[in-house]
C-alpha atoms as a PDB file:
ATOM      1  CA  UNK A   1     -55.742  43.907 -26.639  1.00  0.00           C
ATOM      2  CA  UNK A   2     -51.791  42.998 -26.860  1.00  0.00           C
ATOM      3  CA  UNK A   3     -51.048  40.571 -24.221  1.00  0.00           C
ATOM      4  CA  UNK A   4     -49.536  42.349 -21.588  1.00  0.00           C
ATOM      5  CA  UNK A   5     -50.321  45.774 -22.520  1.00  0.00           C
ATOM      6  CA  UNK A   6     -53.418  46.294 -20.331  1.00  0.00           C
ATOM      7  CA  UNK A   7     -51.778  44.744 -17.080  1.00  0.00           C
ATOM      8  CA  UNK A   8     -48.269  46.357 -17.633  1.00  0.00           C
ATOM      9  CA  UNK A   9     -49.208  48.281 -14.100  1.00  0.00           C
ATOM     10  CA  UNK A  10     -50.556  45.270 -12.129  1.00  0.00           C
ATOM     11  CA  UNK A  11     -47.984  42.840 -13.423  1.00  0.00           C
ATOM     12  CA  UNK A  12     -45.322  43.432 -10.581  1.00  0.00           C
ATOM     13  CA  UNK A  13     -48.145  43.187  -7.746  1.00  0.00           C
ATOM     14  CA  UNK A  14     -49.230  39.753 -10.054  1.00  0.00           C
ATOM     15  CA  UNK A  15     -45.588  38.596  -9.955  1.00  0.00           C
ATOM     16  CA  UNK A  16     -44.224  39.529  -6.876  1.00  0.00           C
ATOM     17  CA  UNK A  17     -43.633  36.258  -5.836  1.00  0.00           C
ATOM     18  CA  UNK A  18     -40.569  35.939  -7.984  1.00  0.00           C
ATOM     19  CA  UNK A  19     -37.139  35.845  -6.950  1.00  0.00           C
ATOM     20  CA  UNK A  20     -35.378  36.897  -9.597  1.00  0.00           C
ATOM     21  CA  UNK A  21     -32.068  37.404  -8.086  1.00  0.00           C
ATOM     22  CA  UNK A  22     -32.547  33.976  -7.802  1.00  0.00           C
ATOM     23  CA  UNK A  23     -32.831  33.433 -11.364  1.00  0.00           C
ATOM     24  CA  UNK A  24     -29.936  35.853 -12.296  1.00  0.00           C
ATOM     25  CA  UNK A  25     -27.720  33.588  -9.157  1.00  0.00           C
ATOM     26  CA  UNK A  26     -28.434  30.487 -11.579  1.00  0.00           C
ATOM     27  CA  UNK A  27     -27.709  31.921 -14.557  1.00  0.00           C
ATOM     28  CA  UNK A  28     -24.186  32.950 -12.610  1.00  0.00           C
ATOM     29  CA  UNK A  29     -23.510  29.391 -12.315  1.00  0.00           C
ATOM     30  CA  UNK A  30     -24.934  28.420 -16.070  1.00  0.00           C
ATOM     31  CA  UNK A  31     -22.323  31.460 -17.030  1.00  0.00           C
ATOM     32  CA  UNK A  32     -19.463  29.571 -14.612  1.00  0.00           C
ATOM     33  CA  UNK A  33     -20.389  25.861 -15.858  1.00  0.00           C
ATOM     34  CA  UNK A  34     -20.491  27.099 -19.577  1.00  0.00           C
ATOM     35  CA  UNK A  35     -17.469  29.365 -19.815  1.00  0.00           C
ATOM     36  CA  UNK A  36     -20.007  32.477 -21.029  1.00  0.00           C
ATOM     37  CA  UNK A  37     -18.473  35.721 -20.454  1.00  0.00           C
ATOM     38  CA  UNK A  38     -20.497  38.388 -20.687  1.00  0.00           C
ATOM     39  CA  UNK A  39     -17.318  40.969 -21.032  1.00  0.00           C
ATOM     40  CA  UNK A  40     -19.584  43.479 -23.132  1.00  0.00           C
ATOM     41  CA  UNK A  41     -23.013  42.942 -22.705  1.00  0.00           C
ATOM     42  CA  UNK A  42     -26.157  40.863 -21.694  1.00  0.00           C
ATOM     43  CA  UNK A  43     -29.316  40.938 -23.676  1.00  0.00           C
ATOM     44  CA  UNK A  44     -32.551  40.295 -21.628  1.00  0.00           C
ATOM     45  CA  UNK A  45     -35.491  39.308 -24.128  1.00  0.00           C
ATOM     46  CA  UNK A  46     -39.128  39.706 -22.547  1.00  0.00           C
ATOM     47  CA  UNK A  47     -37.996  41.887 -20.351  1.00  0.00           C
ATOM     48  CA  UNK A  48     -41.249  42.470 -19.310  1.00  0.00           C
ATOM     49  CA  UNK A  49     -40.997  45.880 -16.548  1.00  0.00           C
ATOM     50  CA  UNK A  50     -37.292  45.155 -16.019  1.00  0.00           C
ATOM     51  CA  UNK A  51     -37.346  42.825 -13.033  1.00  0.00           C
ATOM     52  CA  UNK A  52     -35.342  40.516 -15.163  1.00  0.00           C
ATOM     53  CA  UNK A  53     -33.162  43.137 -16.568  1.00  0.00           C
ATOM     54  CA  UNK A  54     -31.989  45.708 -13.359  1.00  0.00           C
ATOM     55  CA  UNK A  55     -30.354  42.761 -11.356  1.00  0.00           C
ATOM     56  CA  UNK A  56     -28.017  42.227 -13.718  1.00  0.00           C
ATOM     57  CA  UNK A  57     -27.198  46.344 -13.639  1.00  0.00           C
ATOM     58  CA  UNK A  58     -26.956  45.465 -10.096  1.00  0.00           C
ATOM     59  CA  UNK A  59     -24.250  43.020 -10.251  1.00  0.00           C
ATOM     60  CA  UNK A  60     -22.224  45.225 -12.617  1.00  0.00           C
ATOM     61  CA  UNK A  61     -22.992  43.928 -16.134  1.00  0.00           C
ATOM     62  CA  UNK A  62     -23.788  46.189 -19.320  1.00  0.00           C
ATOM     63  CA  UNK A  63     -27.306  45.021 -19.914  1.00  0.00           C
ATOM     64  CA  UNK A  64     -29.893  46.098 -22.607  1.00  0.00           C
ATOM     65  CA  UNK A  65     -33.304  44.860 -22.087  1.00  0.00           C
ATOM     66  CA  UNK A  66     -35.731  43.698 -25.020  1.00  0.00           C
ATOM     67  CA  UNK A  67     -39.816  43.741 -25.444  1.00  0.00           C
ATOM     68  CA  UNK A  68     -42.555  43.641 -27.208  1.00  0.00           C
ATOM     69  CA  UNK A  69     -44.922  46.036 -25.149  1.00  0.00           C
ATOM     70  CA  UNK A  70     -44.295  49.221 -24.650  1.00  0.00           C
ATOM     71  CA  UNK A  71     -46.468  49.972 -21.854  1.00  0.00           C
ATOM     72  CA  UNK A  72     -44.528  47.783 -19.797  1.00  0.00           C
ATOM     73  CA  UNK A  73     -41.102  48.838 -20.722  1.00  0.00           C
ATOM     74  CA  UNK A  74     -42.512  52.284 -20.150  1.00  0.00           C
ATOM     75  CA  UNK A  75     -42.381  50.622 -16.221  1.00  0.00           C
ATOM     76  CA  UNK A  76     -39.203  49.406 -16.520  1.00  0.00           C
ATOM     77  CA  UNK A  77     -37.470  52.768 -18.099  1.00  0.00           C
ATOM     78  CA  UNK A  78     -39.697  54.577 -14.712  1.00  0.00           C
ATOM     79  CA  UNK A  79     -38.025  51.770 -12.417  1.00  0.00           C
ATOM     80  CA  UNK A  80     -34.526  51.991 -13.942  1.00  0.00           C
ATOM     81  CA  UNK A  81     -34.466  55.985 -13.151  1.00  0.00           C
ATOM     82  CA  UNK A  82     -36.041  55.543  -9.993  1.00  0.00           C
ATOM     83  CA  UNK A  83     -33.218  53.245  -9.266  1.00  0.00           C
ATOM     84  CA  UNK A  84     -30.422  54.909 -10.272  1.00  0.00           C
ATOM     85  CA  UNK A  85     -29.593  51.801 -12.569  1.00  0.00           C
ATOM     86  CA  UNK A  86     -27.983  52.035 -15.918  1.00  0.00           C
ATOM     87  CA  UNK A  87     -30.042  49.527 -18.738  1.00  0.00           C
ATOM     88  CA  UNK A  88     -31.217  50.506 -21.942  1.00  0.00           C
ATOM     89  CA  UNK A  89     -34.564  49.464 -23.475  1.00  0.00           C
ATOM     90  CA  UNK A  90     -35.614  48.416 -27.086  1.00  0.00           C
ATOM     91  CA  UNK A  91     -39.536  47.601 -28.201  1.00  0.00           C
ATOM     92  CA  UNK A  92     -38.493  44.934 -30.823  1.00  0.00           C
ATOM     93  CA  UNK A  93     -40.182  41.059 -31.356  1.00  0.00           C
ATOM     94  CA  UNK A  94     -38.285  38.341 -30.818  1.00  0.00           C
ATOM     95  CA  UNK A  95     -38.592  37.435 -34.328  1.00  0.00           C
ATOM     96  CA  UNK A  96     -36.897  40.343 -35.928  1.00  0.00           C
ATOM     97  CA  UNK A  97     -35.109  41.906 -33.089  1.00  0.00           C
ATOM     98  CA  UNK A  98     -32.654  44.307 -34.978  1.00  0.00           C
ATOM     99  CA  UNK A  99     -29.844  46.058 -31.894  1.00  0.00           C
ATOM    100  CA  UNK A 100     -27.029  48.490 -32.357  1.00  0.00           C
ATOM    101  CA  UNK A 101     -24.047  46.410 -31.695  1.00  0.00           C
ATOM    102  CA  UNK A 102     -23.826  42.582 -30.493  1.00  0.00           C
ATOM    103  CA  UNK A 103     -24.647  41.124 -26.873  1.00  0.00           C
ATOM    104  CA  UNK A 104     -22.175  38.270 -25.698  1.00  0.00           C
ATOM    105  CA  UNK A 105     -25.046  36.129 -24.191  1.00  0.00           C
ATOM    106  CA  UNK A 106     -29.078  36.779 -24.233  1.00  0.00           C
ATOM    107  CA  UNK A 107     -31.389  35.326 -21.721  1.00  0.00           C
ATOM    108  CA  UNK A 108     -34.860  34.902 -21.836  1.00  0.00           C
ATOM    109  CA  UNK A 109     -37.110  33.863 -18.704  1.00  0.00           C
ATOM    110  CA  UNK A 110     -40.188  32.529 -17.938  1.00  0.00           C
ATOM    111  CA  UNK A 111     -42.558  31.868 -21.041  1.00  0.00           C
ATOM    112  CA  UNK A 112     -41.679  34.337 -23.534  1.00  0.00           C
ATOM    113  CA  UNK A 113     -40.675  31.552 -26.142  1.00  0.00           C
ATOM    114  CA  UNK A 114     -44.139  29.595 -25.462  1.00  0.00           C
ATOM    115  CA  UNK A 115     -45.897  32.445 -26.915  1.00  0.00           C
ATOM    116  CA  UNK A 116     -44.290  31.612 -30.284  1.00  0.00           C
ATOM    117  CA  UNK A 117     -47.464  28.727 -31.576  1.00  0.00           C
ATOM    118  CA  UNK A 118     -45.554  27.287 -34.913  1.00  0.00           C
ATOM    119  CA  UNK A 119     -42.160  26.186 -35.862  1.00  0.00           C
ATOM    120  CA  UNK A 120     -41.421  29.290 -38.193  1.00  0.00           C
ATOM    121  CA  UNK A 121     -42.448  31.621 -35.582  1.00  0.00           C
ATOM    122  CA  UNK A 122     -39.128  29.813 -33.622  1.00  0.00           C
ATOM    123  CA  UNK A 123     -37.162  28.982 -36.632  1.00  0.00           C
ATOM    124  CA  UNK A 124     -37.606  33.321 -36.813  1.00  0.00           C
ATOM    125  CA  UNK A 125     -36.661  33.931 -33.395  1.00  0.00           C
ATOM    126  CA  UNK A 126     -33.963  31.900 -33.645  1.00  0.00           C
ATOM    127  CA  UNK A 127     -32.367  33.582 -36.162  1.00  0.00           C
ATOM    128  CA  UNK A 128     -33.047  36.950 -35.127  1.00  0.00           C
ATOM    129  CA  UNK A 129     -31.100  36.235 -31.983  1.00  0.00           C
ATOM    130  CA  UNK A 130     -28.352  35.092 -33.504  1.00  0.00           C
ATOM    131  CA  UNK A 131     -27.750  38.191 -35.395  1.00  0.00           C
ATOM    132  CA  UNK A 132     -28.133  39.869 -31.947  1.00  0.00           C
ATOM    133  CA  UNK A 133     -24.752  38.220 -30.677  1.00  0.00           C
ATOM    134  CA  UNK A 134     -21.008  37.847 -31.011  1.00  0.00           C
ATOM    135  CA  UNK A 135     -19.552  34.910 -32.233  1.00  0.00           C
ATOM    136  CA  UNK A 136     -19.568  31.981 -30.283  1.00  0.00           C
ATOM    137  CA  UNK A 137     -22.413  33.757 -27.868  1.00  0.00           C
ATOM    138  CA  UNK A 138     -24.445  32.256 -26.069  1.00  0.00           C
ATOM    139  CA  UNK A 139     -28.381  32.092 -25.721  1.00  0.00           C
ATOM    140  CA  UNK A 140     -29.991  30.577 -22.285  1.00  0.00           C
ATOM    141  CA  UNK A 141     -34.171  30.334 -22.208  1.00  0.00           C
ATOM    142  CA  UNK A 142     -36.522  28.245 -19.985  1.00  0.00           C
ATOM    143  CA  UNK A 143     -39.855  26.542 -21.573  1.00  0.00           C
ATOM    144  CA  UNK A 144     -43.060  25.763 -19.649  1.00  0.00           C
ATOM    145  CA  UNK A 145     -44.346  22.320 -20.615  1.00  0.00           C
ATOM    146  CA  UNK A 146     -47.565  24.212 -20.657  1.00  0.00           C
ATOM    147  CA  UNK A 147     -49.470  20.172 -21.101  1.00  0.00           C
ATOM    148  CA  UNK A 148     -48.289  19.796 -17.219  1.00  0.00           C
ATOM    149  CA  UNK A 149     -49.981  22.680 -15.775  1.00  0.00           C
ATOM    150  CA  UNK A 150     -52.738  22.558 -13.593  1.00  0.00           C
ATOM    151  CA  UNK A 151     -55.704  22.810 -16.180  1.00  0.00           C
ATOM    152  CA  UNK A 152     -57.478  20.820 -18.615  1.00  0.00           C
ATOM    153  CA  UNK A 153     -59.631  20.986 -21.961  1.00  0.00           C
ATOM    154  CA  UNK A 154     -62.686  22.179 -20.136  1.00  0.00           C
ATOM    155  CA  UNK A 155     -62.212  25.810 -19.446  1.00  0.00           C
ATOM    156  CA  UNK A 156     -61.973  26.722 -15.830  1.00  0.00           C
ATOM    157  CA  UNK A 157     -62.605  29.670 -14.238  1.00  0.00           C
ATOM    158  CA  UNK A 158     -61.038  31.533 -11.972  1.00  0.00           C
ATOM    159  CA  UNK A 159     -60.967  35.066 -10.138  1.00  0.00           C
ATOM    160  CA  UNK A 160     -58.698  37.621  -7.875  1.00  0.00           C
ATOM    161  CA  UNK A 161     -60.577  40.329  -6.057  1.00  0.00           C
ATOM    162  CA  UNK A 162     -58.259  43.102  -4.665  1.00  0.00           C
ATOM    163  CA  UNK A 163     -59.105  46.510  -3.546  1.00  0.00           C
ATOM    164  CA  UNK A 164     -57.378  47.615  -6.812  1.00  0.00           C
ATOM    165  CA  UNK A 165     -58.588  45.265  -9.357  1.00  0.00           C
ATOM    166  CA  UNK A 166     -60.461  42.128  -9.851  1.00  0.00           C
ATOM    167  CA  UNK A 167     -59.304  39.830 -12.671  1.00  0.00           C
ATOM    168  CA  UNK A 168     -61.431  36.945 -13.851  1.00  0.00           C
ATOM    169  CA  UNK A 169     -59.543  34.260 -16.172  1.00  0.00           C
ATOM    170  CA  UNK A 170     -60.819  30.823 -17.810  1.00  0.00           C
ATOM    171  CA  UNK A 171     -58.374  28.787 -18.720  1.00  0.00           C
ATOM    172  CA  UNK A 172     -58.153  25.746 -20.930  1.00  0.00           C
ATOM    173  CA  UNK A 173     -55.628  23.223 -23.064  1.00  0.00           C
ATOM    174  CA  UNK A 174     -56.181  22.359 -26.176  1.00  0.00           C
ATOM    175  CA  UNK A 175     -54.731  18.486 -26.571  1.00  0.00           C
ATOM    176  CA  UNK A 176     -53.983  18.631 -30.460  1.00  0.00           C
ATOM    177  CA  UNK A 177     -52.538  21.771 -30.484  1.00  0.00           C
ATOM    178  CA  UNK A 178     -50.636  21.194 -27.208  1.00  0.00           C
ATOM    179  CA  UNK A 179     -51.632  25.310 -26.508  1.00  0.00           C
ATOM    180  CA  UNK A 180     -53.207  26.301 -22.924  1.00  0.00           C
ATOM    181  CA  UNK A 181     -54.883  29.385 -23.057  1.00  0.00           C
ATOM    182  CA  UNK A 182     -56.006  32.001 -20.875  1.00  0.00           C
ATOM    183  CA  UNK A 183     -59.003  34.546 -21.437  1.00  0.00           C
ATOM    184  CA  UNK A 184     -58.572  37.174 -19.074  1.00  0.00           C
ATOM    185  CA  UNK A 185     -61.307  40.195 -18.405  1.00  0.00           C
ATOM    186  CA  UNK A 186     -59.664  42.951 -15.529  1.00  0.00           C
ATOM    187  CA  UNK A 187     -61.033  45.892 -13.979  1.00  0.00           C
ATOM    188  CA  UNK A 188     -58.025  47.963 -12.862  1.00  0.00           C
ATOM    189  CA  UNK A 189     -59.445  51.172 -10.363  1.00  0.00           C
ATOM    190  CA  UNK A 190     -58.514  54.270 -11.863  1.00  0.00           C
ATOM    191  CA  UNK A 191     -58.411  58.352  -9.827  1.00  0.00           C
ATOM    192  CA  UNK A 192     -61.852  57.701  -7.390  1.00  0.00           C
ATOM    193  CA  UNK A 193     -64.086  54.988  -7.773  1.00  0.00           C
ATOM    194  CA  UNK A 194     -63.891  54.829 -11.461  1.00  0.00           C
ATOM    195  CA  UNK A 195     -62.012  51.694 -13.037  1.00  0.00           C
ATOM    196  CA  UNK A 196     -60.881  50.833 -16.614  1.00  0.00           C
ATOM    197  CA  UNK A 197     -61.447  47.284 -18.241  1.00  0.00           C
ATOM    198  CA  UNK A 198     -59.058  44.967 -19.759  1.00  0.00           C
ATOM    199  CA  UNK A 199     -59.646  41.864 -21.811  1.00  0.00           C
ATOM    200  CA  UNK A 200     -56.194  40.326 -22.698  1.00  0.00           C
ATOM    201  CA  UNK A 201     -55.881  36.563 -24.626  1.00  0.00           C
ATOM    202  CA  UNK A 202     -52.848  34.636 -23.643  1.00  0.00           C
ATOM    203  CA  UNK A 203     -52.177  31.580 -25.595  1.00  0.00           C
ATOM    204  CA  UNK A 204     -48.709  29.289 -24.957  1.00  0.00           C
ATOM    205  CA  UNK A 205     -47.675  26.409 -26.967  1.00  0.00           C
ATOM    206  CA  UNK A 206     -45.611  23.662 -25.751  1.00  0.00           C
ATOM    207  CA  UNK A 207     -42.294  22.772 -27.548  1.00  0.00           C
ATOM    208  CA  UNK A 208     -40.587  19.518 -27.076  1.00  0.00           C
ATOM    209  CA  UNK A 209     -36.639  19.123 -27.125  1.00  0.00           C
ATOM    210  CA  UNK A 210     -37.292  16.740 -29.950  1.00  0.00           C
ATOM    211  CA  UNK A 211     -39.083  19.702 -32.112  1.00  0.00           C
ATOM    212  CA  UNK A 212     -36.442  21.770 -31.054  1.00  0.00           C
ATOM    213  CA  UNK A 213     -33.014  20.149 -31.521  1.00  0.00           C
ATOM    214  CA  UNK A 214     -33.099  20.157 -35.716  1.00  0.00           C
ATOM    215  CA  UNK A 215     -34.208  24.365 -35.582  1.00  0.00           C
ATOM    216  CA  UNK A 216     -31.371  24.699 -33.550  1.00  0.00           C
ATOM    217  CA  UNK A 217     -29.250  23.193 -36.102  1.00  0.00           C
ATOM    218  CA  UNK A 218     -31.499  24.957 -39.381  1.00  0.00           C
ATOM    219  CA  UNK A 219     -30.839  28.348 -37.507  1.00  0.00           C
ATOM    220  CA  UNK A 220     -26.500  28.197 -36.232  1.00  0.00           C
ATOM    221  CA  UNK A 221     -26.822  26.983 -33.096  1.00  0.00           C
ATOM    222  CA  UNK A 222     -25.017  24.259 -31.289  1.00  0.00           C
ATOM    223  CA  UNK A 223     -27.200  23.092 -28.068  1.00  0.00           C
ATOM    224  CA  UNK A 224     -24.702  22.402 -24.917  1.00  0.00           C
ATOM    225  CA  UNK A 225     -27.434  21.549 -22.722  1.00  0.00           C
ATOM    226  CA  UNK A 226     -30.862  21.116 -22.091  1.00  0.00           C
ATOM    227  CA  UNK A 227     -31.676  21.114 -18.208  1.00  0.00           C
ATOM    228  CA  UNK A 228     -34.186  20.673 -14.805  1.00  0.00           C
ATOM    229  CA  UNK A 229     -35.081  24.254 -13.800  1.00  0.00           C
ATOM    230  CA  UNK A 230     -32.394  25.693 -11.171  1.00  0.00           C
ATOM    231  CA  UNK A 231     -30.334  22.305 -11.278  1.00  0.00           C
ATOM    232  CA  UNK A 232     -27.415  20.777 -13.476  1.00  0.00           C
ATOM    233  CA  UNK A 233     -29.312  17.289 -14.556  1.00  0.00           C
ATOM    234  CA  UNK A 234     -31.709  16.541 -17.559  1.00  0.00           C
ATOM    235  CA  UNK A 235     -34.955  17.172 -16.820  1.00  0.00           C
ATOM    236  CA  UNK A 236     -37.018  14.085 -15.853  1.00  0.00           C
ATOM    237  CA  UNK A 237     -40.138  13.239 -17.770  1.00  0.00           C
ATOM    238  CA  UNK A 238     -43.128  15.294 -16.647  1.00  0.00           C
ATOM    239  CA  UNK A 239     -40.667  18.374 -15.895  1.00  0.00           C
ATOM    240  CA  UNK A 240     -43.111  21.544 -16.309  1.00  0.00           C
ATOM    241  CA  UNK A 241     -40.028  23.911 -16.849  1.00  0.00           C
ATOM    242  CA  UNK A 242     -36.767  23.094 -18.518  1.00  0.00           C
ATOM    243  CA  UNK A 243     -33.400  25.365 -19.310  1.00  0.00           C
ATOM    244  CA  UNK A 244     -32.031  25.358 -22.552  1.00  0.00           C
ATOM    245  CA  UNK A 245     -28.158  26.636 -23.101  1.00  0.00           C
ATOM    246  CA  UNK A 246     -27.255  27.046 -26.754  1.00  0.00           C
ATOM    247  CA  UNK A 247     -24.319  28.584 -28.476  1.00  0.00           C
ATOM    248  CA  UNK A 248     -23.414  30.117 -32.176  1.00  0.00           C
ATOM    249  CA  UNK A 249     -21.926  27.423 -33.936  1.00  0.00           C
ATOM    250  CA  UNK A 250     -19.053  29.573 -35.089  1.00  0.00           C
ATOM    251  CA  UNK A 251     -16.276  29.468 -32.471  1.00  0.00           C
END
């Protein structure tokens, strides 16, 4: 099954420990620090259900927001009504996003980049996004070092049992390929007793600044910064998740 697609309904409850107000209130001070201005619109790529996407309605910015499963921008289009927001939705992959009109900055959270495994799959991305923006825009993302999280090449197994659902994953990292990977088997309670399963793969690769400072280049982007999670410094070695803030090399 497409990653995501089974647990577009449980992936809220699975995330709800993320602020992301608190993202959007850094990316307010990236936009500050970096001179962005986001006069006509943002672009939010892996959008996911639209947590990412609706604070940005909130705070009075045009915003469009961009994914690859449609079950869970089917949420996001149900939460944007429900709120009374205004954000549009497009199922498109990052490497051939094709938009009506041009964004003046895209952002991309969490690990929607580390699902790209080779350097064409970014070199492709890269590109595509570019197309996506005005001259001189501006593209912000964040990486997982996926080689720092908490797992190793043995697969380890772990479980959630809710009232709901109970969701078994094993997890491993493959050394060579720098990819962790997650097998996940759900059962997701349906009307009554009955419940549906889901068996999802998840594999992230890691990319290193030093892999990704000549695509920028091959693909029309200048990098302005590359930066500790939530902070204004480099990232120290051993940093699990790093900012990047790159521009169109046009202005």
């Amino acid at each position: 099954m497409e990653a995501y697609s089974g647990l577009a309904r449980v992936y809220d409850y699975l995330l709800s420990g993320v602020d992301y107000d608190e993202w959007a209130d850094y990316l307010e001070e990236l936009f500050i620090h970096f001179n962005v201005y986001p006069r006509q619109c943002i672009m939010d790529l892996a959008c996911g259900t639209g947590n990412s996407t609706l604070p940005w309605s909130r705070r009075g910015y045009r915003v469009c927001g961009v994914d690859i499963s449609e079950e869970m921008l089917a949420v996001a289009r149900d939460k944007t009504r429900a709120s009374n927001l205004q954000a549009r939705f497009f199922k498109q992959d990052l490497r051939c996003i094709n938009l009506p009109g041009q964004a003046d900055v895209a952002v991309l959270y969490q690990d929607g980049l580390n699902y790209l495994l080779s350097a064409n799959e970014l070199r492709q991305a890269f590109t595509s996004i570019r197309t996506c923006l005005r001259p001189g825009g501006f593209f912000i993302f964040n990486l997982n070092m996926v080689e720092f999280l908490p797992t190793g090449p043995t697969p380890q197994v772990s479980y959630l049992d809710e009232q709901q659902m109970t969701l078994i994953w094993e997890s491993s990292y493959t050394n060579e390929e720098r990819v962790w990977q997650i097998n996940l088997i759900a059962f997701l309670q349906e009307t009554g007793n009955k419940y549906i399963k889901v068996e999802e793969v998840h594999r992230e690769r890691s990319h290193s600044r030093e892999e990704l400072e000549p695509l920028f280049k091959q693909t029309g982007w200048h990098m302005r910064a590359c930066l500790k999670a939530f902070a204004m410094e480099e990232p120290a070695p051993g940093e699990r998740n790093i900012f990047y803030v790159i521009q169109r090399d046009d202005i």
